[in-house]
C-alpha atoms as a PDB file:
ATOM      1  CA  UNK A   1     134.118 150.189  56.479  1.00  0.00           C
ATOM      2  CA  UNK A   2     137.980 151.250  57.793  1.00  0.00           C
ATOM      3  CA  UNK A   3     138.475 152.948  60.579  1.00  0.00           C
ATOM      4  CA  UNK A   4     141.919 154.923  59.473  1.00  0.00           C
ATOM      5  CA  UNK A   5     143.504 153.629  62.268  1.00  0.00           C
ATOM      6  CA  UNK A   6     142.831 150.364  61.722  1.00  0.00           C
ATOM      7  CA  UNK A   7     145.088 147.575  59.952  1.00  0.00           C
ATOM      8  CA  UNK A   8     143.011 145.154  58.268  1.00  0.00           C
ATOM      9  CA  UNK A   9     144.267 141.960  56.474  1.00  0.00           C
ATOM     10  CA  UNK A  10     141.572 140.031  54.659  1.00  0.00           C
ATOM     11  CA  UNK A  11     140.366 138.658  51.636  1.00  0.00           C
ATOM     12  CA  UNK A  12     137.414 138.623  52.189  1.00  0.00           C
ATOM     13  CA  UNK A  13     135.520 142.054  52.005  1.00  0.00           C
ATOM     14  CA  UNK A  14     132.203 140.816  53.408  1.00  0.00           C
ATOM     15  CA  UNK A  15     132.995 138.860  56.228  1.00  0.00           C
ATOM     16  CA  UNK A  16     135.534 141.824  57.441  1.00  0.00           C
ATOM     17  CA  UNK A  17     132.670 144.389  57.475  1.00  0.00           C
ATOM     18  CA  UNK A  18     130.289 141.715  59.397  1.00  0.00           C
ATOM     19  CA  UNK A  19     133.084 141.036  61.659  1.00  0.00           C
ATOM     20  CA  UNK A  20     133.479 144.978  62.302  1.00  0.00           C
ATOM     21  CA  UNK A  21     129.342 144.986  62.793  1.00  0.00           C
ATOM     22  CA  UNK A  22     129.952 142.577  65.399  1.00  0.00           C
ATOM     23  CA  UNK A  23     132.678 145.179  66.737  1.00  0.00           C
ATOM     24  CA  UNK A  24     130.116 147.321  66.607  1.00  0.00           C
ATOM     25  CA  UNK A  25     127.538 146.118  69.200  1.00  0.00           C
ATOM     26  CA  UNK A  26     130.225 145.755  72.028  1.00  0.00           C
ATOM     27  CA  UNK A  27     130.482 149.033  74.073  1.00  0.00           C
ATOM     28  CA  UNK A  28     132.988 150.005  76.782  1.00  0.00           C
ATOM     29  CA  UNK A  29     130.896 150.042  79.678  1.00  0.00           C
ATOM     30  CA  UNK A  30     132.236 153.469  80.982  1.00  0.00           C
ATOM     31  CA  UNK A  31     131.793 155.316  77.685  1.00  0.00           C
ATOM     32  CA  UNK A  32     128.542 155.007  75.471  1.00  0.00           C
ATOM     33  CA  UNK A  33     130.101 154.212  72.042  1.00  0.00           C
ATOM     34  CA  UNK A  34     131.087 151.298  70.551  1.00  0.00           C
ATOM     35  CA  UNK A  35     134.336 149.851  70.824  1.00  0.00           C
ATOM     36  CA  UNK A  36     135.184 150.446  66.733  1.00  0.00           C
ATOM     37  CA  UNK A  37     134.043 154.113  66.658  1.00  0.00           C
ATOM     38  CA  UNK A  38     136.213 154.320  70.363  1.00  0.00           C
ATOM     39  CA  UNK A  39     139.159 153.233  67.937  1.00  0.00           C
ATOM     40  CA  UNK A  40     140.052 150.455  70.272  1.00  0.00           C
ATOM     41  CA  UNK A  41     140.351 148.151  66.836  1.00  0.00           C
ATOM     42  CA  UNK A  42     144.281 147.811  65.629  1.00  0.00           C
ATOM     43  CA  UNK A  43     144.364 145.498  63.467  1.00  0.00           C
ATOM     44  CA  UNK A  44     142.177 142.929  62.328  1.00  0.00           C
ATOM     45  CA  UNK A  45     143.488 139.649  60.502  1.00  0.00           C
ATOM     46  CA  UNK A  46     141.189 137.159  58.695  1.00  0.00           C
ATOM     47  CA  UNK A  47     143.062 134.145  57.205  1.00  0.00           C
ATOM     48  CA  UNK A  48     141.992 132.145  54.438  1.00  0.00           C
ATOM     49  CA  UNK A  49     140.315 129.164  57.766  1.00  0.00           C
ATOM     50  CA  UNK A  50     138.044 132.107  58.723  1.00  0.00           C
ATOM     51  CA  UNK A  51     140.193 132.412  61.590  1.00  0.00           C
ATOM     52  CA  UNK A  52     139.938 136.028  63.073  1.00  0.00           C
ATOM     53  CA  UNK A  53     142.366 137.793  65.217  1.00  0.00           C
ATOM     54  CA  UNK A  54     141.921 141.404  66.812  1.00  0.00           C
ATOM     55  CA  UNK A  55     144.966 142.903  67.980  1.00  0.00           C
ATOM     56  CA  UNK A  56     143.276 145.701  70.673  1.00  0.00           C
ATOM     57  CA  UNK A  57     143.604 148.154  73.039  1.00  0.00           C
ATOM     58  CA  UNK A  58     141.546 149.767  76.320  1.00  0.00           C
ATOM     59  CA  UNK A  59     140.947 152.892  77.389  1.00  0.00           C
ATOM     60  CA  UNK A  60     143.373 152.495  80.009  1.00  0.00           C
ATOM     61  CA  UNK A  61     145.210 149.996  81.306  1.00  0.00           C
ATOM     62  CA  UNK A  62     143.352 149.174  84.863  1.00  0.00           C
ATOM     63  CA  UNK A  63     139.845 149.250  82.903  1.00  0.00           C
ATOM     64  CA  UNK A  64     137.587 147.309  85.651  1.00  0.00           C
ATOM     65  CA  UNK A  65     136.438 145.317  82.435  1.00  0.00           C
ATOM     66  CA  UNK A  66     140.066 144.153  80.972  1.00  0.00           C
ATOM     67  CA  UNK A  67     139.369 140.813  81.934  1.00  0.00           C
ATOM     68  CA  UNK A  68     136.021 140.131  80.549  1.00  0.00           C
ATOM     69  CA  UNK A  69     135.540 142.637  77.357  1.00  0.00           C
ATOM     70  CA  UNK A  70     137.945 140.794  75.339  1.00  0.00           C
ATOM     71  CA  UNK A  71     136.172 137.639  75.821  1.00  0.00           C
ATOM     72  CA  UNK A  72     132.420 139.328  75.445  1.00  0.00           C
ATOM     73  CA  UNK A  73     134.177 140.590  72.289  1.00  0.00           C
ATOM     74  CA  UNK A  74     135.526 137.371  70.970  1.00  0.00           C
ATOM     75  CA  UNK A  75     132.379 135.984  71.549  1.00  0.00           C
ATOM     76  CA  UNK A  76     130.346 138.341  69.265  1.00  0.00           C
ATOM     77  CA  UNK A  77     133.036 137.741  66.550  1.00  0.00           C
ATOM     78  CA  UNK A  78     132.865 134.050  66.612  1.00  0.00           C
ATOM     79  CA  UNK A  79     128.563 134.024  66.573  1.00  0.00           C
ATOM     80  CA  UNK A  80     129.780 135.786  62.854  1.00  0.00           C
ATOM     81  CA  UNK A  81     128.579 133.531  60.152  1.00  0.00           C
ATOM     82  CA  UNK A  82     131.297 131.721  58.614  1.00  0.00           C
ATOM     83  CA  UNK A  83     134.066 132.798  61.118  1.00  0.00           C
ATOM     84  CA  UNK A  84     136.088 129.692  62.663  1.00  0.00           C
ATOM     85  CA  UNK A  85     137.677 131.082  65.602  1.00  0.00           C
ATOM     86  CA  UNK A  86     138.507 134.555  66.969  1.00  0.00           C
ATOM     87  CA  UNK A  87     141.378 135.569  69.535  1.00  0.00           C
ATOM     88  CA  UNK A  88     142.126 138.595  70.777  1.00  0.00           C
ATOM     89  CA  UNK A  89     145.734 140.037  72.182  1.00  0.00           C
ATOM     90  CA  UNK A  90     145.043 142.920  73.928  1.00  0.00           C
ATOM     91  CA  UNK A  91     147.921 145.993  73.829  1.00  0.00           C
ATOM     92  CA  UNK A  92     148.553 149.217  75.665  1.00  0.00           C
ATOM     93  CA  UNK A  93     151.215 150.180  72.735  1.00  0.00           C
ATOM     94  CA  UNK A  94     150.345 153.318  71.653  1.00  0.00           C
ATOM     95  CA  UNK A  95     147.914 153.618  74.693  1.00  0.00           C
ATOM     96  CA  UNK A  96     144.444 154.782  73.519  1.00  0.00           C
ATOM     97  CA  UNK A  97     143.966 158.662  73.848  1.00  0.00           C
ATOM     98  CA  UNK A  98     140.566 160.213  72.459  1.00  0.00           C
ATOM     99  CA  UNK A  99     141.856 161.611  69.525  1.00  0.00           C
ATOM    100  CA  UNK A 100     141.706 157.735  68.603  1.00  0.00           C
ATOM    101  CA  UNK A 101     138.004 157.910  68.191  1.00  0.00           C
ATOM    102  CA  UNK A 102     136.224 158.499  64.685  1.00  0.00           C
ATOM    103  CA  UNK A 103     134.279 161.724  64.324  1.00  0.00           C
ATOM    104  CA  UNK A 104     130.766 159.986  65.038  1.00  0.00           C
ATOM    105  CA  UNK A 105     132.402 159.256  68.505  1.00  0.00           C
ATOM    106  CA  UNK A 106     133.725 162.370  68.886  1.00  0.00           C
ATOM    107  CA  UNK A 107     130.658 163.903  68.111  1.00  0.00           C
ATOM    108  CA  UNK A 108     128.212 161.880  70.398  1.00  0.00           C
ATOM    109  CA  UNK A 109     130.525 162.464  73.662  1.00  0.00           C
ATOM    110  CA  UNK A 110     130.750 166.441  72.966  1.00  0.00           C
ATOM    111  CA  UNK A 111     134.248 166.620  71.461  1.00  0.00           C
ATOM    112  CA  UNK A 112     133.149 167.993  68.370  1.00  0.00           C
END
């Protein structure tokens, strides 16, 4: 379920790992993998309201999508069953590099 990277906070086991399959379906429109197995994820925090918050990062800071991927995002994560609300601060501290991404990215873009 974990990315290593990631900081989750949650007690709630199964709607973490539904919220992290909704993380799964949005991609970064210049690279073909997900935005979890790009390691974009830094911390995820469900409170006890359902009330998710993503503390995230882009590939780089002038990403032509930085306005509207966070919000596609958010979007995903509130259509999650049970979840309340979802808001997103985005970050550029540590900026992403590619060593970020999990081995299944790494693999699928030739890194591996």
């Amino acid at each position: 379920m974990n990315n290593m990277n990631v900081n989750i906070v949650s007690n709630d086991p199964q709607l973490t790992q539904q919220v992290i399959d909704a993380l799964k379906t949005c991609y970064d429109p210049e690279i073909p993998v997900d935005i979890w197995e790009l390691g974009l994820i830094y911390e995820i925090d469900i409170n006890d309201e359902k009330e998710v918050k993503l503390l995230m990062t882009l590939t780089s800071p002038n990403c032509p999508v930085a306005e509207s991927l966070p919000a596609d995002i958010a979007d995903k994560v509130r259509m999650v069953r049970g979840v309340k609300s979802c808001d997103i601060k985005l970050t550029f501290t540590p900026p992403w590099i590619k060593e970020m991404m999990s081995e299944v990215a790494q693999l699928e873009l030739g890194f591996m």
